[in-house]
PDB file of N, CA and C in Angstrom:
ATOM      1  N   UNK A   1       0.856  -1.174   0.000  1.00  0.00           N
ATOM      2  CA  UNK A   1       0.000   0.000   0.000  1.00  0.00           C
ATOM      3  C   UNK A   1       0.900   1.235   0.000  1.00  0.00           C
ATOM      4  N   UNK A   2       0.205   2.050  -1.093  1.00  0.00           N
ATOM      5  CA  UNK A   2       1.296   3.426  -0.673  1.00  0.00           C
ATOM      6  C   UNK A   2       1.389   4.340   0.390  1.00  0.00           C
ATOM      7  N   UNK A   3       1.845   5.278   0.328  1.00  0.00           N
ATOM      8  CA  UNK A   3       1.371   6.179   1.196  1.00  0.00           C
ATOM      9  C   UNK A   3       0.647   6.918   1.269  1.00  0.00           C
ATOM     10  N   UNK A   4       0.270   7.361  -0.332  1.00  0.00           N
ATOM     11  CA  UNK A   4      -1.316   7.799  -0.408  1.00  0.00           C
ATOM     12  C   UNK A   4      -2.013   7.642  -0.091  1.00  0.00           C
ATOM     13  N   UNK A   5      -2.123   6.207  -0.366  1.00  0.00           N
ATOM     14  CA  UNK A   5      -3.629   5.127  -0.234  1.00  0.00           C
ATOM     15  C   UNK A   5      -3.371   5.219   1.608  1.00  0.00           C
ATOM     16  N   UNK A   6      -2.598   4.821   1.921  1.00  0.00           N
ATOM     17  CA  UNK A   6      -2.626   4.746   3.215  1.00  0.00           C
ATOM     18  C   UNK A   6      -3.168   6.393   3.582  1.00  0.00           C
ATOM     19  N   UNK A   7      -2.779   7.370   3.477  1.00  0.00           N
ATOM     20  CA  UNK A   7      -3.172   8.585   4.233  1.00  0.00           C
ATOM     21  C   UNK A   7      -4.722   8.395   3.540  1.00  0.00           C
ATOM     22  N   UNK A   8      -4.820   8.025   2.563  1.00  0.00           N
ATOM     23  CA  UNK A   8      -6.958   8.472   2.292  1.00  0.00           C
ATOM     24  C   UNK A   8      -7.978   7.312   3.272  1.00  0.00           C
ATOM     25  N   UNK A   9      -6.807   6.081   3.484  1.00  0.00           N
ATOM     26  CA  UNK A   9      -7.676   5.364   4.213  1.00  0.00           C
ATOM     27  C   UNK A   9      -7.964   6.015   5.529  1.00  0.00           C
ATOM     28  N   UNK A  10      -6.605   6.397   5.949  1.00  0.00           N
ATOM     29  CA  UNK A  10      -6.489   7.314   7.551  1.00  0.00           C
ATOM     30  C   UNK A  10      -7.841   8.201   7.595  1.00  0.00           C
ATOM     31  N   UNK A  11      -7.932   9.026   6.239  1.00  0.00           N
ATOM     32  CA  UNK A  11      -8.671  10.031   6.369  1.00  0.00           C
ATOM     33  C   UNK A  11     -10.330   9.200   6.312  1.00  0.00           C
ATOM     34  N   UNK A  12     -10.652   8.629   6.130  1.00  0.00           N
ATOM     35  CA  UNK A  12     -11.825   7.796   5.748  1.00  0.00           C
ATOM     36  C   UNK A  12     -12.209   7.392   6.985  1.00  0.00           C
ATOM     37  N   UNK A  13     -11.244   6.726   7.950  1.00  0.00           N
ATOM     38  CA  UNK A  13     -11.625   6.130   8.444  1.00  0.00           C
ATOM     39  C   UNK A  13     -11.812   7.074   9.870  1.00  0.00           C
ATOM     40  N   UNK A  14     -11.548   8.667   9.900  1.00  0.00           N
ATOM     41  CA  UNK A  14     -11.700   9.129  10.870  1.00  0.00           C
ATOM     42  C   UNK A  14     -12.610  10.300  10.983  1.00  0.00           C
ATOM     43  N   UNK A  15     -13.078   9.719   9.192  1.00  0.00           N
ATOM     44  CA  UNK A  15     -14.605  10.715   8.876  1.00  0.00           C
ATOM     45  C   UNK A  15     -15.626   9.487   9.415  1.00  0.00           C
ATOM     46  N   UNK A  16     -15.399   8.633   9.464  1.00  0.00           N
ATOM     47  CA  UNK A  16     -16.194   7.451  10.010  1.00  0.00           C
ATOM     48  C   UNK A  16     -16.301   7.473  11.475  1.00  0.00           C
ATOM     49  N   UNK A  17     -15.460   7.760  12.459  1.00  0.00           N
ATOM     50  CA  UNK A  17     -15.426   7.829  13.693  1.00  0.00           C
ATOM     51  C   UNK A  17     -16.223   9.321  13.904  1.00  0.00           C
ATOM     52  N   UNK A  18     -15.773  10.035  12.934  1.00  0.00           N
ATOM     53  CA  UNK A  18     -16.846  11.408  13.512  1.00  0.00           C
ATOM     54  C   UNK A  18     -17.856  11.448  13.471  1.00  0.00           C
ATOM     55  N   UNK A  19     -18.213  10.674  12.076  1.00  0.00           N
ATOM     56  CA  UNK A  19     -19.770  10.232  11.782  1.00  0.00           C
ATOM     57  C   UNK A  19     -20.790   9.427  12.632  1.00  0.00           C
ATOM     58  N   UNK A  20     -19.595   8.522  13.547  1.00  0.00           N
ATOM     59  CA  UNK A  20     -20.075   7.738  14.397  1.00  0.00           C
ATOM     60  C   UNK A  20     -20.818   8.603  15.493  1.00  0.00           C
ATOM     61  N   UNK A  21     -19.552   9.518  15.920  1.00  0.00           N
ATOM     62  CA  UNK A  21     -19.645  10.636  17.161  1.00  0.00           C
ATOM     63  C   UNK A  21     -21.086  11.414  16.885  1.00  0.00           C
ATOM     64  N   UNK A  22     -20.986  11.761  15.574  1.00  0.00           N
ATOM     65  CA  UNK A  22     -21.807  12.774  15.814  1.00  0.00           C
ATOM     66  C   UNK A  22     -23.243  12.169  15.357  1.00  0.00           C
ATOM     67  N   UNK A  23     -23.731  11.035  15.071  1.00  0.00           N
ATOM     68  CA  UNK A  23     -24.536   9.940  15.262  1.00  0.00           C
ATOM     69  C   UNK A  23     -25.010   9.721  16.767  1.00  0.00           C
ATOM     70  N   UNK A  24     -23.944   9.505  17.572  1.00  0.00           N
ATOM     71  CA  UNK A  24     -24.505   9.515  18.378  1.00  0.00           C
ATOM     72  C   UNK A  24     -25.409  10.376  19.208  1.00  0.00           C
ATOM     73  N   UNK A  25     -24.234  11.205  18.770  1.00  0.00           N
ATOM     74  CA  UNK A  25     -24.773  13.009  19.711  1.00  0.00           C
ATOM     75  C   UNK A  25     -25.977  13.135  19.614  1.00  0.00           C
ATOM     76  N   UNK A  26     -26.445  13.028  17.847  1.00  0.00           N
ATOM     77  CA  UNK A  26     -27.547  14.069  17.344  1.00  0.00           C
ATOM     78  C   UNK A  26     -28.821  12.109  18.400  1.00  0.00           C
ATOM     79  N   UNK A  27     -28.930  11.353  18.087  1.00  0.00           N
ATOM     80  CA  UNK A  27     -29.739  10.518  18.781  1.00  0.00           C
ATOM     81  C   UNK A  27     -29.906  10.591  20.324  1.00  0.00           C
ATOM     82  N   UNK A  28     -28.723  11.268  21.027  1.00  0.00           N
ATOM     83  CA  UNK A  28     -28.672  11.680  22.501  1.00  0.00           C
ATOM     84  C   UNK A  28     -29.432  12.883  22.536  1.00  0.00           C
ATOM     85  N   UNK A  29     -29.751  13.373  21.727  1.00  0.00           N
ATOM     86  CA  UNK A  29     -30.316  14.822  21.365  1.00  0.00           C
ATOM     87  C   UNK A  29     -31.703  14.554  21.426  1.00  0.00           C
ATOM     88  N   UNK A  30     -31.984  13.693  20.292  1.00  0.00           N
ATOM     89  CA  UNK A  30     -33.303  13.801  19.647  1.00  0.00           C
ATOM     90  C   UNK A  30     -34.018  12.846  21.190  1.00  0.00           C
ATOM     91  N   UNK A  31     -33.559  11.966  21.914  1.00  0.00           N
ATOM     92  CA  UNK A  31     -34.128  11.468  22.897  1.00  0.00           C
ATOM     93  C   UNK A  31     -34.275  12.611  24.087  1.00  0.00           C
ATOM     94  N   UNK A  32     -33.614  13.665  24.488  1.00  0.00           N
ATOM     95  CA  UNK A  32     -33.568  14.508  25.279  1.00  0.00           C
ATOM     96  C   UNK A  32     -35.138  15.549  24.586  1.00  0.00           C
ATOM     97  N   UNK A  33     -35.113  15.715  23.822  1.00  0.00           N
ATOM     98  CA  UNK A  33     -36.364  16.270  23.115  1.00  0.00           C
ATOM     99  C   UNK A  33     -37.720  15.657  23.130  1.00  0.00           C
ATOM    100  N   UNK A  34     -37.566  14.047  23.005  1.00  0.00           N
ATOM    101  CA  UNK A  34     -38.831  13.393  23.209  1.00  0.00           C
ATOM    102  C   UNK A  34     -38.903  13.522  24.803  1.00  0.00           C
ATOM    103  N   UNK A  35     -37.988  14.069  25.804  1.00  0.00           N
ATOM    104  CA  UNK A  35     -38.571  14.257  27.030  1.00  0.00           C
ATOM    105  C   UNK A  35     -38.790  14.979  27.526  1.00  0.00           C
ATOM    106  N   UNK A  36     -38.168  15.988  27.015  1.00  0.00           N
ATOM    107  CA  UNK A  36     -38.702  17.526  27.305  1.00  0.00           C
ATOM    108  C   UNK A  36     -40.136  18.097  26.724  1.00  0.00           C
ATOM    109  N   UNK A  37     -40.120  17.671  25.664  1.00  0.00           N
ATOM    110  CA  UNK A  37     -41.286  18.393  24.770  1.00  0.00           C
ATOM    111  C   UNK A  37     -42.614  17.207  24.218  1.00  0.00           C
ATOM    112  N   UNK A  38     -42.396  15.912  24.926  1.00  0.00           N
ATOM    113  CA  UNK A  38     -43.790  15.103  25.075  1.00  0.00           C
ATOM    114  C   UNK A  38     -44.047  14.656  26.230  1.00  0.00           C
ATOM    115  N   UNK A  39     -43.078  13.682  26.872  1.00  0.00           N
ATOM    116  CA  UNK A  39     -43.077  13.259  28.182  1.00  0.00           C
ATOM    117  C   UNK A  39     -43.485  13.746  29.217  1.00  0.00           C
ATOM    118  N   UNK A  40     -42.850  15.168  29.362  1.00  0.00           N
ATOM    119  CA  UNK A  40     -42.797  16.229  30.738  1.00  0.00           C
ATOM    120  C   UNK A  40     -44.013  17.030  30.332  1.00  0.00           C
ATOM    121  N   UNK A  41     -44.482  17.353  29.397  1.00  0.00           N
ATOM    122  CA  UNK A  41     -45.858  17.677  29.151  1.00  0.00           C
ATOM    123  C   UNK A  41     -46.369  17.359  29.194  1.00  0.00           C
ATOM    124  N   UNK A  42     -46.794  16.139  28.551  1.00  0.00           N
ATOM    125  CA  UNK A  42     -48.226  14.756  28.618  1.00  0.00           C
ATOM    126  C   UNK A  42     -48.653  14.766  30.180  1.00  0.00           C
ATOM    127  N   UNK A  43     -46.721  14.522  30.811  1.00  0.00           N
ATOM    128  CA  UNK A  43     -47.082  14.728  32.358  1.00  0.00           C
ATOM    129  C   UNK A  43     -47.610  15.249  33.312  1.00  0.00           C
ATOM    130  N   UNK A  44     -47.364  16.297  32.874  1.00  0.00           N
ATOM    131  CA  UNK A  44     -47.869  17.757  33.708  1.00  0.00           C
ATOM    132  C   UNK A  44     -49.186  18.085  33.514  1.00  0.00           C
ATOM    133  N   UNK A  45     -49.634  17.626  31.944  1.00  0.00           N
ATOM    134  CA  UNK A  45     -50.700  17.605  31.929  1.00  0.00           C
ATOM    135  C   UNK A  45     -52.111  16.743  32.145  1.00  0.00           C
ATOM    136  N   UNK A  46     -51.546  15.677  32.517  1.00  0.00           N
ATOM    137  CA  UNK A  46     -52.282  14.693  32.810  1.00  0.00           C
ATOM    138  C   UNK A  46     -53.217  14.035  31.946  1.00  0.00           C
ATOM    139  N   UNK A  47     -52.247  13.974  30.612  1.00  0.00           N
ATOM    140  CA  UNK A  47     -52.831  13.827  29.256  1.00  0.00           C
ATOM    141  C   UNK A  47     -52.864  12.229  29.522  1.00  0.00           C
ATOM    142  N   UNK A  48     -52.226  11.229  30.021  1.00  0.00           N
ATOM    143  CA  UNK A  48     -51.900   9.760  29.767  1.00  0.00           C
ATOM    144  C   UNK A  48     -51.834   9.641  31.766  1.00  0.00           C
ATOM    145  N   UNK A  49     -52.139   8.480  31.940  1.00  0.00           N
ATOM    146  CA  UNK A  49     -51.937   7.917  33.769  1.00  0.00           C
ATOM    147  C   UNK A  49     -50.456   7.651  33.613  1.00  0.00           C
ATOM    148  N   UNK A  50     -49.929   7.761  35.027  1.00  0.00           N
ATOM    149  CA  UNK A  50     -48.741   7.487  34.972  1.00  0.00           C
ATOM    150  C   UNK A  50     -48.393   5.521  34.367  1.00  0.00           C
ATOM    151  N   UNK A  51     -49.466   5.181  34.425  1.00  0.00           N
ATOM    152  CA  UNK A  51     -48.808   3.421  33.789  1.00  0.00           C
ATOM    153  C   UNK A  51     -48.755   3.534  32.528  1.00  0.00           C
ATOM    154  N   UNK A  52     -49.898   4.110  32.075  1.00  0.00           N
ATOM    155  CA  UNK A  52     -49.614   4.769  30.283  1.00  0.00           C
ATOM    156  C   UNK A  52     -48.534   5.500  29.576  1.00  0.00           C
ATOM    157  N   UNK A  53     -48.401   6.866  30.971  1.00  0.00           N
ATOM    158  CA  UNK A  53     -46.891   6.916  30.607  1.00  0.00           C
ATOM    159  C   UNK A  53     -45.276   6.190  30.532  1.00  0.00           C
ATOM    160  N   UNK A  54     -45.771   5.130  31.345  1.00  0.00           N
ATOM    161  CA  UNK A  54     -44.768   4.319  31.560  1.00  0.00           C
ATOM    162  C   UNK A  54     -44.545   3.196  29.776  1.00  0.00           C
ATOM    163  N   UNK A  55     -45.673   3.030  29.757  1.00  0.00           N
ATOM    164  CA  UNK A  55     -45.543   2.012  28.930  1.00  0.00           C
ATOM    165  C   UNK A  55     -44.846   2.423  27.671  1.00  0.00           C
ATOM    166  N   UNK A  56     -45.204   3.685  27.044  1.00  0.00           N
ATOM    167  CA  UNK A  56     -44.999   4.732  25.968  1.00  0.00           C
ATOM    168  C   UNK A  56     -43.486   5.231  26.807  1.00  0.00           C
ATOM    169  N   UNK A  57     -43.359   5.562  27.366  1.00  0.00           N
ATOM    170  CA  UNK A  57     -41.893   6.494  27.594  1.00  0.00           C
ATOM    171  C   UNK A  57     -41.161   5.547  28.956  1.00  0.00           C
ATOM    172  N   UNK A  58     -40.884   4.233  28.688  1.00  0.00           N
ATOM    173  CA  UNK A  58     -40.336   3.746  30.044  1.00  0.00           C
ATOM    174  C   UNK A  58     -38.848   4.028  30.142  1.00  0.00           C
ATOM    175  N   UNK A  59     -38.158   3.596  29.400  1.00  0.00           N
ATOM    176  CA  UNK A  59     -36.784   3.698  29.980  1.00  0.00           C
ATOM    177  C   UNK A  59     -36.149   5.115  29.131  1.00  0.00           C
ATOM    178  N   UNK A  60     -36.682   6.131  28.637  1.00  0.00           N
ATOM    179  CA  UNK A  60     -36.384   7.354  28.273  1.00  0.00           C
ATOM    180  C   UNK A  60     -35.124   7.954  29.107  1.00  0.00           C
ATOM    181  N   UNK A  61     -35.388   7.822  30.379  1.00  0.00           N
ATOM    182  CA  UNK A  61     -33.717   8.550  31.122  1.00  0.00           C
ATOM    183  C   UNK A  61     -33.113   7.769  31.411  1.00  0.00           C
ATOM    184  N   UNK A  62     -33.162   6.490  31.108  1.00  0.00           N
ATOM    185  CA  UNK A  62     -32.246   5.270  31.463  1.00  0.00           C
ATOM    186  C   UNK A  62     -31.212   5.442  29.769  1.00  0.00           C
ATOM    187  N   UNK A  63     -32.261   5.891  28.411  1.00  0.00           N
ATOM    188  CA  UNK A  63     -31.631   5.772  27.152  1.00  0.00           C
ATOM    189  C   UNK A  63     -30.589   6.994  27.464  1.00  0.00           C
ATOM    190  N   UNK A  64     -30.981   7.806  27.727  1.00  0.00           N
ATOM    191  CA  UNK A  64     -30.216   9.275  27.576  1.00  0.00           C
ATOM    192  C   UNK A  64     -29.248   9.007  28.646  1.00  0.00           C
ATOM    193  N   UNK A  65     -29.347   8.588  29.853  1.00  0.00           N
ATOM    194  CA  UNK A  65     -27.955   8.575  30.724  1.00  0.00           C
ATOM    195  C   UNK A  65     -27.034   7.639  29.990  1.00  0.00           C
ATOM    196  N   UNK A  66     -27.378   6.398  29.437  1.00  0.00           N
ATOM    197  CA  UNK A  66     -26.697   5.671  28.557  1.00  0.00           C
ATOM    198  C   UNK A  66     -25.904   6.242  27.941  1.00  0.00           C
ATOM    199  N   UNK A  67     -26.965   6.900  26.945  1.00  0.00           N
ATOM    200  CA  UNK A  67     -26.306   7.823  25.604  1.00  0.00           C
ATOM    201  C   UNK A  67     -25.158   8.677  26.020  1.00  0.00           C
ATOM    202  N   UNK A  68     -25.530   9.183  27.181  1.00  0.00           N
ATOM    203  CA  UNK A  68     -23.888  10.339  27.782  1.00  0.00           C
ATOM    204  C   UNK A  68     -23.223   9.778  28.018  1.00  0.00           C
ATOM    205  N   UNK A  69     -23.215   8.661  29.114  1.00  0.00           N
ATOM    206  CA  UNK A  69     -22.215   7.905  29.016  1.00  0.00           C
ATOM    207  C   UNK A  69     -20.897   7.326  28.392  1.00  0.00           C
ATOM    208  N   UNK A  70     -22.217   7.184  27.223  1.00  0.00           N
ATOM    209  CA  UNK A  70     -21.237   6.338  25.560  1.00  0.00           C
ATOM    210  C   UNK A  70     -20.472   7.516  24.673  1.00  0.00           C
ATOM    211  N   UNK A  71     -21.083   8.610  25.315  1.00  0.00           N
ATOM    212  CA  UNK A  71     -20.686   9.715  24.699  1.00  0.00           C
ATOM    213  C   UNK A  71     -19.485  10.435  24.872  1.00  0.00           C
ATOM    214  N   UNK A  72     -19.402  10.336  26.597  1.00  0.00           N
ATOM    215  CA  UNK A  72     -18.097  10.263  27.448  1.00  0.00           C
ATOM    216  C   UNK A  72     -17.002   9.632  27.317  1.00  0.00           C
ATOM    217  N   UNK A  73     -17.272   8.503  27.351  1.00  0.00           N
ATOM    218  CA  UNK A  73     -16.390   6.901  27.304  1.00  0.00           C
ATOM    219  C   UNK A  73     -16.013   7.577  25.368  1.00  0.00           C
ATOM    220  N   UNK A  74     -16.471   7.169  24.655  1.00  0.00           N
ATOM    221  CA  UNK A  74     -16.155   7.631  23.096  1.00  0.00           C
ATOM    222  C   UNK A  74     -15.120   8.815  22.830  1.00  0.00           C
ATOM    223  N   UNK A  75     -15.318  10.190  23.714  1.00  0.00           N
ATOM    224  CA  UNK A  75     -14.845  11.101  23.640  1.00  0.00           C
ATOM    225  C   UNK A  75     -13.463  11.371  24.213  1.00  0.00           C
ATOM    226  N   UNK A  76     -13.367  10.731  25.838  1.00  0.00           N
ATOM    227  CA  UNK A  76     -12.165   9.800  26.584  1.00  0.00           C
ATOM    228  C   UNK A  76     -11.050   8.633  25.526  1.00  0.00           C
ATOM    229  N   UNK A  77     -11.723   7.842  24.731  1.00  0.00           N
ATOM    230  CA  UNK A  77     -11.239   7.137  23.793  1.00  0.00           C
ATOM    231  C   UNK A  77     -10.312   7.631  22.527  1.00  0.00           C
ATOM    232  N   UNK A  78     -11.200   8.320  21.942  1.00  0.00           N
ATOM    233  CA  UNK A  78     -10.265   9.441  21.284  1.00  0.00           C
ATOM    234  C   UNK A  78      -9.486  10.258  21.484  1.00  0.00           C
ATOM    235  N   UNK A  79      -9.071  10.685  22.211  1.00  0.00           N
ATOM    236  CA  UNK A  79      -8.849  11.760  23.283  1.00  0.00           C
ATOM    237  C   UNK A  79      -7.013  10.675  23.515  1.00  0.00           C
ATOM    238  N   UNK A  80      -7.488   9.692  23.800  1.00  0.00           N
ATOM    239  CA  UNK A  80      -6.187   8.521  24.007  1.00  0.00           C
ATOM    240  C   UNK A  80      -5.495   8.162  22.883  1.00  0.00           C
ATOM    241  N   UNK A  81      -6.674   8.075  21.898  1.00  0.00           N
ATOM    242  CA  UNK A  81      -6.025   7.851  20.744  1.00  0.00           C
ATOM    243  C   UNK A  81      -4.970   9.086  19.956  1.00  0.00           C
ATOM    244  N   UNK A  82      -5.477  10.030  20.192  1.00  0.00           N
ATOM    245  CA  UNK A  82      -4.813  11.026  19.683  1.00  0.00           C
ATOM    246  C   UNK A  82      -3.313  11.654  20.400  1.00  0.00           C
ATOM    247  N   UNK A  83      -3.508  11.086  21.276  1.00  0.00           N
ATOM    248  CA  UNK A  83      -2.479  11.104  22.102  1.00  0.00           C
ATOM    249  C   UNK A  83      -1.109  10.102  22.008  1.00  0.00           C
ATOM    250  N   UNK A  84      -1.828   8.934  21.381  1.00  0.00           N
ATOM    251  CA  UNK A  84      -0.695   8.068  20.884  1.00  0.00           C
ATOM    252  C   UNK A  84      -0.393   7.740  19.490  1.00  0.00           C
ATOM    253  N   UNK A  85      -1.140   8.476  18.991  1.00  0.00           N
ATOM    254  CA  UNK A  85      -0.838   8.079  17.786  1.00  0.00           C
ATOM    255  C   UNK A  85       0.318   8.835  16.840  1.00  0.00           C
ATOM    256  N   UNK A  86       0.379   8.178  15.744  1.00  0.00           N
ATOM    257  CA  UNK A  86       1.908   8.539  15.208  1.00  0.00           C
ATOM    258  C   UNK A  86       1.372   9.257  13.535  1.00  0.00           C
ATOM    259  N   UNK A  87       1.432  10.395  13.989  1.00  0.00           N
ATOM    260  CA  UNK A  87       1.036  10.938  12.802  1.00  0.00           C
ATOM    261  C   UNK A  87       2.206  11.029  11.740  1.00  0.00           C
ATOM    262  N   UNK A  88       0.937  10.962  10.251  1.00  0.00           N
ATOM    263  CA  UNK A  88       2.046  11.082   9.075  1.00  0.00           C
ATOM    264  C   UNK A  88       2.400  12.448   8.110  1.00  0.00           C
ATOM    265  N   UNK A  89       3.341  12.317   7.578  1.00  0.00           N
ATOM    266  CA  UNK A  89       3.710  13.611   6.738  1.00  0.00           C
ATOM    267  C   UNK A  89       2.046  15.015   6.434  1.00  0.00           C
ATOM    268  N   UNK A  90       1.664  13.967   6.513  1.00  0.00           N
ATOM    269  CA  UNK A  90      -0.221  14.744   5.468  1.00  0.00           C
ATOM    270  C   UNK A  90      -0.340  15.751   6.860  1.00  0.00           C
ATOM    271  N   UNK A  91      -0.388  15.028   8.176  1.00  0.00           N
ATOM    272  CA  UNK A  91      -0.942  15.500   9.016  1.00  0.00           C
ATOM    273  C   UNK A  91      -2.340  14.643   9.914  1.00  0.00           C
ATOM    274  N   UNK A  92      -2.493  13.585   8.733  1.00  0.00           N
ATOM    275  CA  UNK A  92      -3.784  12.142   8.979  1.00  0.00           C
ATOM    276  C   UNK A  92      -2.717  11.362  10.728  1.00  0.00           C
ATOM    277  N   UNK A  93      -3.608  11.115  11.354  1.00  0.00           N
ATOM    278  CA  UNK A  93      -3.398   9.919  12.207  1.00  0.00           C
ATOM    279  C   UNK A  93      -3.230   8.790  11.316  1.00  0.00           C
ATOM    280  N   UNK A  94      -2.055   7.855  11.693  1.00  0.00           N
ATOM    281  CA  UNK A  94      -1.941   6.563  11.101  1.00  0.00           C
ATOM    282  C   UNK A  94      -2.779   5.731  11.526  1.00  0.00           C
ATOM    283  N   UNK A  95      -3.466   5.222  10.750  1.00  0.00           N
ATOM    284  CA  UNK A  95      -4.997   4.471  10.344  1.00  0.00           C
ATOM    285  C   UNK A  95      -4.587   3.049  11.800  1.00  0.00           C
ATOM    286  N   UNK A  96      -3.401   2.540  11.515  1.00  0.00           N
ATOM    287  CA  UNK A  96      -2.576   1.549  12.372  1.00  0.00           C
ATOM    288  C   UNK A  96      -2.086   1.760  13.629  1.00  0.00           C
ATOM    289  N   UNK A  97      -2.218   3.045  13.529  1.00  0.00           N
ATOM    290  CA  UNK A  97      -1.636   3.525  14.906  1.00  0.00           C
ATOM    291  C   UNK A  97      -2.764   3.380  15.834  1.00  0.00           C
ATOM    292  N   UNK A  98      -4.014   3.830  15.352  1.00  0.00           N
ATOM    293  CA  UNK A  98      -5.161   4.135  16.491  1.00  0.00           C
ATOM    294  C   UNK A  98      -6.835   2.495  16.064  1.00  0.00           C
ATOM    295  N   UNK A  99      -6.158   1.763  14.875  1.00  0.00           N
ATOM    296  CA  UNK A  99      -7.200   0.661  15.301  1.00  0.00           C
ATOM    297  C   UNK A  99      -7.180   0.157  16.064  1.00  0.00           C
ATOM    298  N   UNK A 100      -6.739  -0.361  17.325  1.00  0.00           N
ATOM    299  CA  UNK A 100      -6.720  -0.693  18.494  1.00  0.00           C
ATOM    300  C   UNK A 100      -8.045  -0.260  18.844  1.00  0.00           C
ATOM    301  N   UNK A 101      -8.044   1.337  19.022  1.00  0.00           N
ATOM    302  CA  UNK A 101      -8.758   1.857  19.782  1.00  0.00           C
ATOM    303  C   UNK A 101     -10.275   1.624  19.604  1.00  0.00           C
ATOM    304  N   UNK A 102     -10.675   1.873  18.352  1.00  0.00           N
ATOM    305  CA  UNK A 102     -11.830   2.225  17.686  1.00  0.00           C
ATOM    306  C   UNK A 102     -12.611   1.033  17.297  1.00  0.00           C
ATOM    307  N   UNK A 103     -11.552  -0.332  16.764  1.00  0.00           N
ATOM    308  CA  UNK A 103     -12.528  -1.762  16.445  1.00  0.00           C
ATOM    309  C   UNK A 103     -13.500  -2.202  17.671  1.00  0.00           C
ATOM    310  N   UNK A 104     -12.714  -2.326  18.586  1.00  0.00           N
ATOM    311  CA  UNK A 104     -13.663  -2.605  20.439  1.00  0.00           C
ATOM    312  C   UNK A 104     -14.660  -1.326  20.438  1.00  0.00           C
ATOM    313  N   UNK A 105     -14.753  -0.064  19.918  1.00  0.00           N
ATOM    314  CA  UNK A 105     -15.532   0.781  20.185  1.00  0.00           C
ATOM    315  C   UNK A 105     -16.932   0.284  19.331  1.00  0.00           C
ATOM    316  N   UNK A 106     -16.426   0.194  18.002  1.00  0.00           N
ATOM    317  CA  UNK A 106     -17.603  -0.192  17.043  1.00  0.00           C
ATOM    318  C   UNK A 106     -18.346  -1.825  17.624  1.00  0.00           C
ATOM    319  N   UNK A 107     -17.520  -2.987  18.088  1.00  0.00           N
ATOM    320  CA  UNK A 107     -17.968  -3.514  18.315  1.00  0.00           C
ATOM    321  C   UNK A 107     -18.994  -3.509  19.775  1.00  0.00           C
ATOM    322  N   UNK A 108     -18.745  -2.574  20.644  1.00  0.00           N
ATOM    323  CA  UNK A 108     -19.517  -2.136  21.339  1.00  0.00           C
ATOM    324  C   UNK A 108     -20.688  -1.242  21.156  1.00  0.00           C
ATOM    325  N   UNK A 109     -20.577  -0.911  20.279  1.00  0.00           N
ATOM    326  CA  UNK A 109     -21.808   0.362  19.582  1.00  0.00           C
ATOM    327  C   UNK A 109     -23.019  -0.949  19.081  1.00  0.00           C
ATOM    328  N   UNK A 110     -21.916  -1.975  18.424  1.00  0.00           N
ATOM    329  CA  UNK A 110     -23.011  -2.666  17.785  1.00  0.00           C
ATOM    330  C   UNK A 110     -23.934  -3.989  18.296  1.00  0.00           C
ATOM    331  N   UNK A 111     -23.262  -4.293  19.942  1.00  0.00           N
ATOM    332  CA  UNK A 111     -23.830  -4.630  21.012  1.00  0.00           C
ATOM    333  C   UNK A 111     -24.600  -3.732  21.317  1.00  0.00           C
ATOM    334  N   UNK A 112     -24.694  -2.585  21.786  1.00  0.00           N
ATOM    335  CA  UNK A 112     -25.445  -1.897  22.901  1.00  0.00           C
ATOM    336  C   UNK A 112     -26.722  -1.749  21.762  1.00  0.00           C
ATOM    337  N   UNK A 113     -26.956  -1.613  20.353  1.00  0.00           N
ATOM    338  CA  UNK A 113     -27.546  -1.679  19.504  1.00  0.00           C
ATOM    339  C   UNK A 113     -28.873  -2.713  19.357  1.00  0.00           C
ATOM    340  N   UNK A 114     -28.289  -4.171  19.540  1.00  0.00           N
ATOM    341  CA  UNK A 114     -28.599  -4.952  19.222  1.00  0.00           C
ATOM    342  C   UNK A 114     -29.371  -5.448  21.049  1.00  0.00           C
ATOM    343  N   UNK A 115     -28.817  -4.705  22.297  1.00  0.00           N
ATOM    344  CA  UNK A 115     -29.984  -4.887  23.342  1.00  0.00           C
ATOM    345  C   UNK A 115     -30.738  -3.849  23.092  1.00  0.00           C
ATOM    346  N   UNK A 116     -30.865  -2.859  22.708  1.00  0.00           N
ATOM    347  CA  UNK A 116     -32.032  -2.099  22.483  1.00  0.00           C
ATOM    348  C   UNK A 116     -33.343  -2.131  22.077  1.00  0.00           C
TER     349      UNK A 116
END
């Protein structure tokens, strides 16, 4: 592989990790919204009984503390990675330097996925 190819994979593969990041974010988002602006209203208003609300919105702050969590832990991760990694001439992180980090991440994304 050249070194080209190698720096576009670098670059690919850390538009993929952002994509991941910011995937997550915007879904940590959009769940913080279904509780602010249906949940806590329905509530207040006494639109649904609280078992109705339960059934429709049960684990809503259990998803979102999750979601920060993963958001934390993800952000901590990178954060390491960038720290060890061995950058090349371009200015790209070496693609080799930081898979370590990121394969266990995806394969955890795609667990926590699959209990949902």
């Amino acid at each position: 592989m050249t070194k080209q190819q190698k720096d576009r994979l670098s670059l690919h593969f850390w538009m993929w990790v952002l994509e991941f990041v910011n995937t997550e974010a915007s879904y940590g988002e959009d769940l913080r919204i279904i509780k602010e602006e249906f949940y806590l209203p329905m509530q207040a208003a006494g639109l649904l009984t609280q078992d109705q609300l339960l059934v429709v919105f049960s684990n809503i702050q259990e998803l979102i503390d999750l979601n920060e969590s993963f958001l934390e832990y993800l952000q901590e991760e990178i954060d390491q990675a960038f720290e060890q990694v061995v950058f090349l001439g371009s200015g790209f992180p070496s693609l080799w330097a930081v898979m370590s980090y990121f394969v266990p991440l995806a394969l955890l994304a795609w667990r926590l996925q699959l209990c949902l």
